[in-house]
N, C-alpha and C. Protein backbone atom coordinates (compact mmCIF):
# COMPACT_ATOMS: atom_id res chain seq x y z
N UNK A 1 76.72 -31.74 64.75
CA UNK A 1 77.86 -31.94 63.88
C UNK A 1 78.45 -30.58 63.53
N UNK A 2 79.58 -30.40 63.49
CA UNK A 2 80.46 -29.33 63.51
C UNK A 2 81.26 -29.62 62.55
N UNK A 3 81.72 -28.49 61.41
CA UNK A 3 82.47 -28.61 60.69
C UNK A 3 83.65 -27.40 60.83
N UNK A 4 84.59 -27.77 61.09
CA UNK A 4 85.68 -26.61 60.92
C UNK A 4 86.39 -26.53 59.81
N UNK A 5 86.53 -25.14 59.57
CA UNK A 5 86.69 -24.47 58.31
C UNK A 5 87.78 -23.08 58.80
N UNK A 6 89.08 -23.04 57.99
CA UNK A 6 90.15 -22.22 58.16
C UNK A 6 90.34 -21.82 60.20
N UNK A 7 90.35 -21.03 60.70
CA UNK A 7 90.69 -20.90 61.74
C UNK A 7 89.23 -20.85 62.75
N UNK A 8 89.40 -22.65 62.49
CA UNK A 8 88.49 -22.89 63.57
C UNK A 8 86.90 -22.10 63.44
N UNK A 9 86.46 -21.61 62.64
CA UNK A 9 84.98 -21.03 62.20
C UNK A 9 83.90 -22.04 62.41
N UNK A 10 82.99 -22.00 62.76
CA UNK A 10 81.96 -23.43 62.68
C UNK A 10 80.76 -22.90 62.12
N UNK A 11 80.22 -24.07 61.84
CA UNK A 11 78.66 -23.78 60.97
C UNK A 11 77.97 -24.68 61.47
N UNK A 12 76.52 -24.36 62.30
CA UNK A 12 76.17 -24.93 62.89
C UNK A 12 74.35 -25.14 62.69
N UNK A 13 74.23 -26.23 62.79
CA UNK A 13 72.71 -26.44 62.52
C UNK A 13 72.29 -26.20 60.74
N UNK A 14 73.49 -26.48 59.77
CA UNK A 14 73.56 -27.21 58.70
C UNK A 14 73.46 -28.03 58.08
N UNK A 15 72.56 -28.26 56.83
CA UNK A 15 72.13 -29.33 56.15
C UNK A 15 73.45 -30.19 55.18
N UNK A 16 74.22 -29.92 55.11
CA UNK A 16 75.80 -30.57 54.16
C UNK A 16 75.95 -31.66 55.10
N UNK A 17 75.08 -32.39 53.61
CA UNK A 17 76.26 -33.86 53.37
C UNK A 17 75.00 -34.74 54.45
N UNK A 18 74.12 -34.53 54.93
CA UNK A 18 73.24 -35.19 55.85
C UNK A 18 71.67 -34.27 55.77
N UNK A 19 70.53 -35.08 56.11
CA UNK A 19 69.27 -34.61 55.90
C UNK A 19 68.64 -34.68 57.88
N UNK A 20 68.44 -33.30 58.10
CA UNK A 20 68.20 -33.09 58.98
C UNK A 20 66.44 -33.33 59.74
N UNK A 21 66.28 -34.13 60.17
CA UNK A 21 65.26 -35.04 60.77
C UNK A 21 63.91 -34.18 61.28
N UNK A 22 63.00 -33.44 61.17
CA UNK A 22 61.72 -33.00 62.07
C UNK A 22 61.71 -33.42 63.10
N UNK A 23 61.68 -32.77 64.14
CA UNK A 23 61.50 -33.05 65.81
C UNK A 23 60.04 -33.74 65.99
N UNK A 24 59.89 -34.54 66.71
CA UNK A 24 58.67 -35.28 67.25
C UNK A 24 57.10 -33.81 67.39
N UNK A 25 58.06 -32.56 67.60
CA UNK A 25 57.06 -31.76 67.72
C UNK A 25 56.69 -30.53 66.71
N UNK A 26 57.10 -30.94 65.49
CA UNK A 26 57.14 -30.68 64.45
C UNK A 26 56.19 -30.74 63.32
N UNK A 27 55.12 -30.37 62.99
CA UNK A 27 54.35 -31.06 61.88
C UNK A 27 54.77 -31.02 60.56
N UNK A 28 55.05 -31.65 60.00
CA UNK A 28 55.84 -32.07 58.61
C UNK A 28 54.03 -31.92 57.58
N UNK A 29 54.32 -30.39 56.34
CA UNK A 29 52.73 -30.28 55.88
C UNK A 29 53.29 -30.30 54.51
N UNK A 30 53.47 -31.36 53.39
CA UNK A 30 54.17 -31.62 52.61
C UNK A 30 52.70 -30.58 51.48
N UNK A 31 51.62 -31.01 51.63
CA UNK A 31 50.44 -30.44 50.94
C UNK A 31 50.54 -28.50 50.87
N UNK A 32 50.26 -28.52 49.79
CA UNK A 32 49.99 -26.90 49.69
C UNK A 32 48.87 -26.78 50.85
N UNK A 33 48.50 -25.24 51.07
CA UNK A 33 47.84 -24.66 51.91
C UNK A 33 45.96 -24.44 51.33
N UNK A 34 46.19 -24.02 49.73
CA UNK A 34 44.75 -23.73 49.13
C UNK A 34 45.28 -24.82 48.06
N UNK A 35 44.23 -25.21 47.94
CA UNK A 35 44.44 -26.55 46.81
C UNK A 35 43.58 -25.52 45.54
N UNK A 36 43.90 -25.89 44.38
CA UNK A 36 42.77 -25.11 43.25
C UNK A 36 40.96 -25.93 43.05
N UNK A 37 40.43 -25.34 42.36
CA UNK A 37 39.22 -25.41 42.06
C UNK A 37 39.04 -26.56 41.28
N UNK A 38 40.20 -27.20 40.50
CA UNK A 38 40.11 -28.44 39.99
C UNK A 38 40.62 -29.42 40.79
N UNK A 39 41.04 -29.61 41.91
CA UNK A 39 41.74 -30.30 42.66
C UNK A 39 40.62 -30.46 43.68
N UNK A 40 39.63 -29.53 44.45
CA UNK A 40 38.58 -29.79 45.41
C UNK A 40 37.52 -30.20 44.60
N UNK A 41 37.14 -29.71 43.46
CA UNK A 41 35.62 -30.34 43.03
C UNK A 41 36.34 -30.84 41.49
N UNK A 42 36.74 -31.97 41.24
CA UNK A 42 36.68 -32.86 39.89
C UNK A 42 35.61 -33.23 39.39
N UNK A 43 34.61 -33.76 40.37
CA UNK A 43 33.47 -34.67 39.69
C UNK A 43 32.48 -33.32 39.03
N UNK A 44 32.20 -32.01 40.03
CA UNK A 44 31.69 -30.78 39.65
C UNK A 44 32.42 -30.56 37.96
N UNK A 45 33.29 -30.14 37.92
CA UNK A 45 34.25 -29.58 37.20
C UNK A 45 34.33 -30.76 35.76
N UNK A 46 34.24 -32.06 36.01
CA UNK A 46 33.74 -32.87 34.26
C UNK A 46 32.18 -32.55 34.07
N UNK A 47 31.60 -32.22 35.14
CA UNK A 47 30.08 -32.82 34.62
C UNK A 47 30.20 -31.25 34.14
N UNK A 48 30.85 -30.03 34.13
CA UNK A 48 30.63 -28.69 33.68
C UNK A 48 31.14 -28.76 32.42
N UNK A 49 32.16 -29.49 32.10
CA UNK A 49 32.74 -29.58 30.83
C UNK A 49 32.35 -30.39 29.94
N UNK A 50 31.39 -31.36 30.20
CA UNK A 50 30.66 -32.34 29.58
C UNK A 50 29.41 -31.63 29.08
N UNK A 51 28.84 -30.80 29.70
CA UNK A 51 27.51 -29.97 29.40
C UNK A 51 27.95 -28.71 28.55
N UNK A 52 29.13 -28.51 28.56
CA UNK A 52 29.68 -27.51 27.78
C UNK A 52 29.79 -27.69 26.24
N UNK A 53 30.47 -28.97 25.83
CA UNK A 53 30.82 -29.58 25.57
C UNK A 53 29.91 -30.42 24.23
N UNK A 54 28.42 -31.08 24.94
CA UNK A 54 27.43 -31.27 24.42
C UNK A 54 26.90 -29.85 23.69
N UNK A 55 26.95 -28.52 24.47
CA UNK A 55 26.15 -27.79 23.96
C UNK A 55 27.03 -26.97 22.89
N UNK A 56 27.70 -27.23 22.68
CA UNK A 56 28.69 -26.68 21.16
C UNK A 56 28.54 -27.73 20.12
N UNK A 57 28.76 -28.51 20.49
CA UNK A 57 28.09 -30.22 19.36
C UNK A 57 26.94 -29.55 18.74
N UNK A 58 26.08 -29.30 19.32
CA UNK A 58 24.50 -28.79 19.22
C UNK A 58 24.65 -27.86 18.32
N UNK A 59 25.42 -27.15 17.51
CA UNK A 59 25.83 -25.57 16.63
C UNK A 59 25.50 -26.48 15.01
N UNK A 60 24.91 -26.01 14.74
CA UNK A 60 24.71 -26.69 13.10
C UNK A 60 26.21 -26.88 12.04
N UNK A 61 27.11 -26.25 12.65
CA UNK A 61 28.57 -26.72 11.48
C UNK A 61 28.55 -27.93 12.26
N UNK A 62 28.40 -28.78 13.04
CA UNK A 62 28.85 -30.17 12.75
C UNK A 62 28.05 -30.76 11.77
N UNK A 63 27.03 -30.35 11.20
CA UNK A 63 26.45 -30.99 10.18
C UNK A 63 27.18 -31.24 8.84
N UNK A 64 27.54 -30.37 8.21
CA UNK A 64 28.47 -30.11 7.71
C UNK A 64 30.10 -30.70 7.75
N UNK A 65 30.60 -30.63 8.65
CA UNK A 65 31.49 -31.39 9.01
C UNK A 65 31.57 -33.20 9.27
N UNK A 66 30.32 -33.47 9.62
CA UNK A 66 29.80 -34.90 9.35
C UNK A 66 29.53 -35.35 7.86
N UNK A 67 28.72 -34.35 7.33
CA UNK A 67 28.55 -34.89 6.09
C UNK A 67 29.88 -35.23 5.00
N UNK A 68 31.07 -33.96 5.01
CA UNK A 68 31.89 -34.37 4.70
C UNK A 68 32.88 -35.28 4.64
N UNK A 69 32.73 -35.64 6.03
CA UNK A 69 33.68 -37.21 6.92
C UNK A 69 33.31 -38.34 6.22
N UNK A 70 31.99 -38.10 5.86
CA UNK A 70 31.11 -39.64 5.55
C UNK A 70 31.57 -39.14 3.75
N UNK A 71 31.02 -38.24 3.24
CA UNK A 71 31.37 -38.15 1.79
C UNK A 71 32.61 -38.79 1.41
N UNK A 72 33.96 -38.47 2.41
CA UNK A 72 35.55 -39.21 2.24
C UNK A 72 35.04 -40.76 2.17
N UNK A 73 34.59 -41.55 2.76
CA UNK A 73 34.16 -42.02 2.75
C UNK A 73 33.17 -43.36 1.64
């Protein structure tokens, strides 16, 4: 497709106004190249934050902080 523009100028192998198709020999790689560290290991990556997680619970101010919840109470 050819578009002419003032004296006959052309533009050629342009995306205007139409979406230009991948050749059969083309690999179309819509995916990034390095994926991140939360994207390859999830199941790794909760069970790290779950153990993290537990072990701050474990700090004696939630005692404190419980007792008060329940005192409102």
């Amino acid at each position: 497709m050819d578009i002419k523009i003032g004296d006959n100028n052309k533009i050629k192998n342009s995306s205007i106004g139409h979406q230009i198709a991948p050749s059969s020999n083309e690999i179309v790689d819509n995916e990034p190249k390095s994926k991140r560290f939360s994207q390859r290991h999830p199941i790794l990556l909760s069970i790290i934050i779950s153990i993290a997680t537990g072990f701050i619970l474990l700090f004696s101010f939630w005692k404190s902080a419980v007792n008060f919840i329940e005192n409102l109470f």
